[in-house]
Every structure is written in structure tokens, then in C-alpha cells.
Protein backbone atom coordinates (compact mmCIF):
# COMPACT_ATOMS: atom_id res chain seq x y z
CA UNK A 1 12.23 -1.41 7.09
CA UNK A 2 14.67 -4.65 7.73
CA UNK A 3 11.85 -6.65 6.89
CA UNK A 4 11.22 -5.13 3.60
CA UNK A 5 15.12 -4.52 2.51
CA UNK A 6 15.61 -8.23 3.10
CA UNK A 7 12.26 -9.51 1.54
CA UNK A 8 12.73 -10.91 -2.18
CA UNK A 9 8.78 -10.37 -2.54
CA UNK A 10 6.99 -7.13 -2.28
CA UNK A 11 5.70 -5.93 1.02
CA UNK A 12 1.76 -5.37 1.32
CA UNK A 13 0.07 -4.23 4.18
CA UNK A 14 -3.38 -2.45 4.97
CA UNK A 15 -6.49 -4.45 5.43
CA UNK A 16 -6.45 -4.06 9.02
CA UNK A 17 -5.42 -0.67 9.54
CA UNK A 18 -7.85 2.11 10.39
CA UNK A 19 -7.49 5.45 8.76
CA UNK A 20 -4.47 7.44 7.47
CA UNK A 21 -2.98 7.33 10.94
CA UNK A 22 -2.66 3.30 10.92
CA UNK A 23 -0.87 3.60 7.63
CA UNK A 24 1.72 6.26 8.74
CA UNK A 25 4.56 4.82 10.73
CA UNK A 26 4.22 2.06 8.14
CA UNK A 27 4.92 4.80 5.29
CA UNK A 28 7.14 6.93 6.94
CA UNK A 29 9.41 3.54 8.05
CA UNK A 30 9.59 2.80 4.43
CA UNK A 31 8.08 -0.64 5.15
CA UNK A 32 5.96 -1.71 2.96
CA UNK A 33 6.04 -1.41 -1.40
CA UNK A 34 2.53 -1.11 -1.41
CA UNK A 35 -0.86 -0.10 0.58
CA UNK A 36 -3.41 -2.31 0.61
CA UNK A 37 -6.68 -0.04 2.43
CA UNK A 38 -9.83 -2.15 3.19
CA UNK A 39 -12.45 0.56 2.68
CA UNK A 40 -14.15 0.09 5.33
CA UNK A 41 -11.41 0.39 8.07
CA UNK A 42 -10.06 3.28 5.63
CA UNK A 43 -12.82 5.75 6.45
CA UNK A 44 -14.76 4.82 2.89
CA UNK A 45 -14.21 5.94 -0.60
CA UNK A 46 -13.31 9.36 0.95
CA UNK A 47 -10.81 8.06 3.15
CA UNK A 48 -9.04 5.90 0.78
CA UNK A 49 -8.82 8.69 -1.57
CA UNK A 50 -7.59 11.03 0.56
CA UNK A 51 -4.70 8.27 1.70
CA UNK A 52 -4.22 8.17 -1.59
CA UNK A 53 -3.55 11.58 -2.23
CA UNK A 54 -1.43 11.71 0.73
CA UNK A 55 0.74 8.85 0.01
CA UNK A 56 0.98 8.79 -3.84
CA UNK A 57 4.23 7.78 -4.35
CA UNK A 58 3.05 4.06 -3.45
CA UNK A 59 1.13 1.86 -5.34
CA UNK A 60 -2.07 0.88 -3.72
CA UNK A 61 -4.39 -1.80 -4.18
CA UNK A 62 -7.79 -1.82 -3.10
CA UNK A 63 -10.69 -4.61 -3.13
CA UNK A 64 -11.28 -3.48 -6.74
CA UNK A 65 -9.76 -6.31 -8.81
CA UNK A 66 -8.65 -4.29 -11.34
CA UNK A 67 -6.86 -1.88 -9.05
CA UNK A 68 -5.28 -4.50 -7.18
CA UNK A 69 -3.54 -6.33 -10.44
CA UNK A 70 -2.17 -3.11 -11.46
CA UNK A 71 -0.32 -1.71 -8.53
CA UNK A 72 0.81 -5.51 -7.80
CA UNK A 73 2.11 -5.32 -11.52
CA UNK A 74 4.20 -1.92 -10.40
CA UNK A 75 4.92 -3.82 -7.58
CA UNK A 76 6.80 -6.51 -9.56
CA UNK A 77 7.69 -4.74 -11.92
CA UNK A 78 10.44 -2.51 -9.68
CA UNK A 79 11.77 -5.76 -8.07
CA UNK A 80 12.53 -7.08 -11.59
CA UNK A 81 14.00 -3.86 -12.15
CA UNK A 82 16.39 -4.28 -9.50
């Protein structure tokens, strides 16, 4: 959570991690602004969606192009914000 308070960009993490558990202490840290899930080390469509539904008060940004622009623009949008 340091990292992130002192960061001026947003924090992304998630292509590495395996399953809901890898995302947890990440989540429950507050240490990142948004998920980034590979789906294949997220257990598929299935278990991106369900670490979705599980975590839905982050952004997250898959491989999907289109996904990925829009939760970065959330992203940026809340730094600008303040």
C-alpha cells in the first residue's frame, strides 16, 4: 500500500498471478488501482469473471483492447480527480 499511496501513476498488477487467491493480499492491501488478469493464469473466462464479481469495486483490464482502455481511462481519470 506505500507503494501505491506514493505512486503519481496508477498501480496495475495481474498478468502473473494465478487465480483469485494470487490477487487477494494484493486487493485486500489496497495495492494496486487496477487488476490486470491474464486469462489464462486466471482460471479462463470463468475465472476472470468470477474475480470480477468478487472484486468489483476495481477497474480491471483484460487482454481485450477495448476493456483495457476503459478501466485505464477510470484509472486516470480518479488521479486527475485528486
Amino acid at each position: 500500500m506505500a507503494v501505491r499511496r506514493s505512486a503519481r501513476i496508477p498501480i496495475l498488477t495481474g498478468e502473473s498471478l494465478a487465480l483469485i487467491e494470487g490477487f487477494r493480499p494484493f486487493i485486500q492491501n489496497q495495492a494496486v488501482d487496477c487488476l490486470q488478469p491474464d486469462l489464462v493464469h486466471a482460471g479462463g473466462i470463468t475465472g476472470t469473471k468470477s474475480l470480477h464479481q468478487s472484486y468489483c469495486r476495481l477497474p480491471m483490464a483484460t487482454e481485450l483492447t477495448a476493456e483495457r482502455k476503459t478501466a485505464l481511462r477510470q484509472v486516470v481519470a480518479k488521479y486527475r480527480a485528486g
